[in-house]
C-alpha atoms as a PDB file:
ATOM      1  CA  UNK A   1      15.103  14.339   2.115  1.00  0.00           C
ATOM      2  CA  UNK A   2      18.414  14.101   0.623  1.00  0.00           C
ATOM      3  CA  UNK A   3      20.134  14.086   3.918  1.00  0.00           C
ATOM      4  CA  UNK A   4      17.716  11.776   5.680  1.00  0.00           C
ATOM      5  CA  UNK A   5      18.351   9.104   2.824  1.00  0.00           C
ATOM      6  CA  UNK A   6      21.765   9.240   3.048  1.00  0.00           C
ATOM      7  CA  UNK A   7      21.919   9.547   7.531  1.00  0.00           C
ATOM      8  CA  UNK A   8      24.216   6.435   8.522  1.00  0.00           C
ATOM      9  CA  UNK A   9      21.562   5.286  10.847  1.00  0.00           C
ATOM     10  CA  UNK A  10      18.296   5.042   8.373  1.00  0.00           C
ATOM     11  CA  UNK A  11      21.020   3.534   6.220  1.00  0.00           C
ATOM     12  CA  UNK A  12      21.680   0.575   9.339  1.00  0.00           C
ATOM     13  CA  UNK A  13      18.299  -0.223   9.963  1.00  0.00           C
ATOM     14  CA  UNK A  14      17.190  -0.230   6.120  1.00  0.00           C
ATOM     15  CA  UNK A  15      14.632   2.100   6.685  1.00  0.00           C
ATOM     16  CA  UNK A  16      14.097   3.394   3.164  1.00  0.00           C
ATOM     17  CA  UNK A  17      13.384   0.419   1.198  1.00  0.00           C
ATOM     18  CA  UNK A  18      12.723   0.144  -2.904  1.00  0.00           C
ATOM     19  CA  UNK A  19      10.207  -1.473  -4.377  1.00  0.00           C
ATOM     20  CA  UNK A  20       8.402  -1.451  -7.753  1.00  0.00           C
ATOM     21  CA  UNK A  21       5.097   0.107  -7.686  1.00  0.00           C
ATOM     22  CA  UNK A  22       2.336  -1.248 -10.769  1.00  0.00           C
ATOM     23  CA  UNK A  23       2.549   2.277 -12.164  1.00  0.00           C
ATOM     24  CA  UNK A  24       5.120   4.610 -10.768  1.00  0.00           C
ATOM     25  CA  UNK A  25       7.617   2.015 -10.982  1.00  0.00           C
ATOM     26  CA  UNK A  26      10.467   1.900  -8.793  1.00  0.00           C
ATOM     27  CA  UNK A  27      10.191   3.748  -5.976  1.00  0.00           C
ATOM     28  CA  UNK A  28      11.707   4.516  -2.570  1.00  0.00           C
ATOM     29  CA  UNK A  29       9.305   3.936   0.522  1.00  0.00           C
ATOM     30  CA  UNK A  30       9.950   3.734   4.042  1.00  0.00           C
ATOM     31  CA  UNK A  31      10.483   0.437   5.985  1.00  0.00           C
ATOM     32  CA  UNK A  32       8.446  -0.333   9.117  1.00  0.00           C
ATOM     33  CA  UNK A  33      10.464   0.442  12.189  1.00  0.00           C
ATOM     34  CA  UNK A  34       9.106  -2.039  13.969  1.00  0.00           C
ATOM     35  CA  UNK A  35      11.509  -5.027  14.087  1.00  0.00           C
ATOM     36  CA  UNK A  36      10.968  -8.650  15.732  1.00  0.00           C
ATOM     37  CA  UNK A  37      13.716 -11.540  15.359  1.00  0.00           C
ATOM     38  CA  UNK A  38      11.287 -14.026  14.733  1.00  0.00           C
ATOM     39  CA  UNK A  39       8.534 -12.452  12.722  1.00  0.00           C
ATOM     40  CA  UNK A  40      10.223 -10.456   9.691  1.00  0.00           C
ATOM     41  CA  UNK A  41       7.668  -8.005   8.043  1.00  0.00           C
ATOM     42  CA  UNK A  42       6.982  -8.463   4.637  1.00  0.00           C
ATOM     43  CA  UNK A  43       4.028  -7.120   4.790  1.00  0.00           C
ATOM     44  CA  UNK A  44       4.928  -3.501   2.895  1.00  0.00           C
ATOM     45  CA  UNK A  45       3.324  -3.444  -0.174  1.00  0.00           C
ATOM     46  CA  UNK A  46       3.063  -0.329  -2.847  1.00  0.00           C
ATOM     47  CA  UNK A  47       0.376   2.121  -2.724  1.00  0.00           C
ATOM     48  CA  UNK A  48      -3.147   1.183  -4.033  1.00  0.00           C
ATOM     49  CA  UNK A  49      -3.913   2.283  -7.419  1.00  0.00           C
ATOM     50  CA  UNK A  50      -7.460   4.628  -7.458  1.00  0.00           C
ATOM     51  CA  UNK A  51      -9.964   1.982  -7.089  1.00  0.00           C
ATOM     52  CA  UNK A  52      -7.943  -1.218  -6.332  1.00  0.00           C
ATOM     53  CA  UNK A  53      -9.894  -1.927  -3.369  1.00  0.00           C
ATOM     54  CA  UNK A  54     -13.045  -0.421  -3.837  1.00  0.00           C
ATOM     55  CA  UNK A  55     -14.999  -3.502  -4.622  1.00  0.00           C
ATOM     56  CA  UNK A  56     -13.702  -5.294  -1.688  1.00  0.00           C
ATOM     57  CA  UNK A  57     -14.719  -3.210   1.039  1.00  0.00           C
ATOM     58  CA  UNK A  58     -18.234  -2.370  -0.380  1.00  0.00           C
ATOM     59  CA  UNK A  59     -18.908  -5.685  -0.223  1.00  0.00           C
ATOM     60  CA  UNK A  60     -16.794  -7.460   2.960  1.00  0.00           C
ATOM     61  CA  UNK A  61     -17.134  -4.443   4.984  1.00  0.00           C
ATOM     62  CA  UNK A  62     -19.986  -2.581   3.998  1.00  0.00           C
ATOM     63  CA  UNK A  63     -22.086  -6.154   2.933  1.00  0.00           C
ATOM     64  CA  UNK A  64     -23.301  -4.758  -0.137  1.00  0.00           C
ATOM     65  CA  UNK A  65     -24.489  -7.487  -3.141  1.00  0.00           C
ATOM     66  CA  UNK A  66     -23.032  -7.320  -6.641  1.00  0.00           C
ATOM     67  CA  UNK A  67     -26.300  -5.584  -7.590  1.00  0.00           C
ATOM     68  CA  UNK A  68     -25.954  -2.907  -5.540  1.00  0.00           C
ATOM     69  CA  UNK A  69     -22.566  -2.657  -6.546  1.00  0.00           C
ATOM     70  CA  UNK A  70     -23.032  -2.657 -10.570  1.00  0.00           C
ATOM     71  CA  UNK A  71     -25.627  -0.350  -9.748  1.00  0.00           C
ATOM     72  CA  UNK A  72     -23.369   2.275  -8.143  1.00  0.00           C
ATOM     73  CA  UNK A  73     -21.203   1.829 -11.478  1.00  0.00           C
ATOM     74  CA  UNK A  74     -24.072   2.673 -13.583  1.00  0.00           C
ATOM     75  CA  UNK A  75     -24.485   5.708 -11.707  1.00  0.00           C
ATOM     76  CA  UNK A  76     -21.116   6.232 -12.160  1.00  0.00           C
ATOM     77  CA  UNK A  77     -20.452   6.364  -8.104  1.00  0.00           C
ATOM     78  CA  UNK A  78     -17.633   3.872  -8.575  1.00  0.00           C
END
């Protein structure tokens, strides 16, 4: 890893990129390679923390109600 870091050409196409992450702190991630001159991505974003999304997709993806989903956390699914 130490080599690929420090390889001239990750360097010149900023492929390792940091960024601070909610628990980890900084950290080192890898950039998209994909690279447009008129649409920059800024879409890289840390990793989720355990849970972060869980809510969302049982409800916008799997169209479950707020009852079913306080139910699951009485169960102690979620």
């Amino acid at each position: 890893m130490d080599k690929i870091a420090q390889d001239p050409n990750i360097k010149l196409r900023n492929m390792l990129i940091q960024m601070d992450h909610p628990k980890a702190g900084k950290v080192i991630v890898a950039n998209s390679p994909i690279r447009l001159s008129k649409s920059p991505n800024d879409s890289i974003t840390p990793s989720p923390l355990l849970g972060e999304h869980t809510e969302e997709v049982l409800e916008k993806i799997l169209a479950m109600s707020q009852e079913e989903i306080e139910g699951l956390r009485e169960k102690k699914v979620i």
